[in-house]
Protein backbone atom coordinates (compact mmCIF):
# COMPACT_ATOMS: atom_id res chain seq x y z
CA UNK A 1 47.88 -0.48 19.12
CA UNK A 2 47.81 -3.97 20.14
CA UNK A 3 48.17 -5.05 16.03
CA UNK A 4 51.58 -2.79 16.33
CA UNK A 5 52.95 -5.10 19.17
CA UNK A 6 52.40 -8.27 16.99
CA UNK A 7 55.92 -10.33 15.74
CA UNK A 8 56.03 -10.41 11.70
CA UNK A 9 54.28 -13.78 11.94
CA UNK A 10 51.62 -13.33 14.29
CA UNK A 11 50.74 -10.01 11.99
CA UNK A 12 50.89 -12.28 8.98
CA UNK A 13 48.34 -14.84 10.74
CA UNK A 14 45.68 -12.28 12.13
CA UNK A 15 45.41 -10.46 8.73
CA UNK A 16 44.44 -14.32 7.56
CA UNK A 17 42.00 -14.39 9.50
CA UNK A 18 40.94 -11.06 9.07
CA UNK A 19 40.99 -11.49 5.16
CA UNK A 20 39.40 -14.97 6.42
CA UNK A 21 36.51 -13.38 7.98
CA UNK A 22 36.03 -10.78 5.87
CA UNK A 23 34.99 -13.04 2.85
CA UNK A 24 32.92 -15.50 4.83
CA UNK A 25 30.77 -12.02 5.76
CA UNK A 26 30.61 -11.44 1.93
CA UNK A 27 30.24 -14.37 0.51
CA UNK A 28 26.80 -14.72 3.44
CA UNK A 29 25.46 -11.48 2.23
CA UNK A 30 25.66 -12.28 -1.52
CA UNK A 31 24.04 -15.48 -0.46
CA UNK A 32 21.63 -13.76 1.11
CA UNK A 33 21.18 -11.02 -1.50
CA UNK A 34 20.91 -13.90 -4.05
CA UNK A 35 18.32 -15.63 -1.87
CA UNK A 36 15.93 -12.43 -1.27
CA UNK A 37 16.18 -11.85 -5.30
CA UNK A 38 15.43 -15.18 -6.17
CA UNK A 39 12.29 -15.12 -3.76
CA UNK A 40 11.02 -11.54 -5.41
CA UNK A 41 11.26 -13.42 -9.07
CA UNK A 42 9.30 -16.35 -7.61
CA UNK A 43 7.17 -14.01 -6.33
CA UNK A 44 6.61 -11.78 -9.02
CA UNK A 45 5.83 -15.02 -11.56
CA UNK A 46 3.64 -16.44 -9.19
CA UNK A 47 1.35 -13.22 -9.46
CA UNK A 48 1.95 -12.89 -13.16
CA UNK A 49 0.67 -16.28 -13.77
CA UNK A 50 -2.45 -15.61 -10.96
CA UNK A 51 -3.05 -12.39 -13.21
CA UNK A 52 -3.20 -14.72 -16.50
CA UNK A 53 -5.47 -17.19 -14.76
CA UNK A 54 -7.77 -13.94 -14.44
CA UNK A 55 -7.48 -12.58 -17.52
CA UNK A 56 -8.30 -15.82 -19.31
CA UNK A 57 -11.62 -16.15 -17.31
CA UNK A 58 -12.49 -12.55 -17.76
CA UNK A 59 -12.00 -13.10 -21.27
CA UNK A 60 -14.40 -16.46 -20.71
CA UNK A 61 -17.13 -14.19 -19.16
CA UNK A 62 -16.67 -11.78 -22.15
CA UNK A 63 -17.22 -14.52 -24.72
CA UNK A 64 -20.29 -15.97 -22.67
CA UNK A 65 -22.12 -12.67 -22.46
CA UNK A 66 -21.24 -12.26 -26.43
CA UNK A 67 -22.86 -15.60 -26.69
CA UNK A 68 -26.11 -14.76 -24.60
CA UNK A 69 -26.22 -11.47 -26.31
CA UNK A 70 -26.29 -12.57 -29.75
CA UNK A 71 -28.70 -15.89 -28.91
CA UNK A 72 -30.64 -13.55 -27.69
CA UNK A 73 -31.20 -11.11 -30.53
CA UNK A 74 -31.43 -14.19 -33.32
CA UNK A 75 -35.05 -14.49 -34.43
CA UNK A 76 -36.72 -17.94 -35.13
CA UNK A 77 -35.42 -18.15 -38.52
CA UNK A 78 -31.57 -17.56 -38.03
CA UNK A 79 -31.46 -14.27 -39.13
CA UNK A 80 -30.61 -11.53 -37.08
CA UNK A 81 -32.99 -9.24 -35.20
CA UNK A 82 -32.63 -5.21 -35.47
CA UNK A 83 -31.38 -3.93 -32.30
């Protein structure tokens, strides 16, 4: 019951400092909430943009073996040959 024994003023000043302390804890764990979120979004682009990168090339390869395939089945005069 110490907070009981306090004068008017001294009660005044440690709920201050309470209050005080209180919002510097929450305004760190927004920050810190903030900073995790931000570093998941970072996170999740850089993998989204990795995923493109292999999408585009396995598209690439696709195109390629389309290529080869249909080089391969052209006869000597241009014109297709049965497959």
């Amino acid at each position: 019951m110490l907070y009981a024994k306090l004068t008017r003023l001294e009660r005044l000043n440690f709920s201050k400092v309470v209050l005080w302390r209180w919002m510097s804890l929450t305004e760190t764990a927004v920050d810190i909430l903030l900073n995790v979120f931000l570093a998941i979004a970072v996170d999740n682009l850089a993998d989204a943009e990795s995923l493109s990168e292999i999408e585009a090339e396995n598209e690439r390869e696709k195109e390629r073996t389309r290529s080869l395939r249909r080089s391969s089945t052209m006869r000597a005069d241009g014109r297709m040959a049965p497959v």
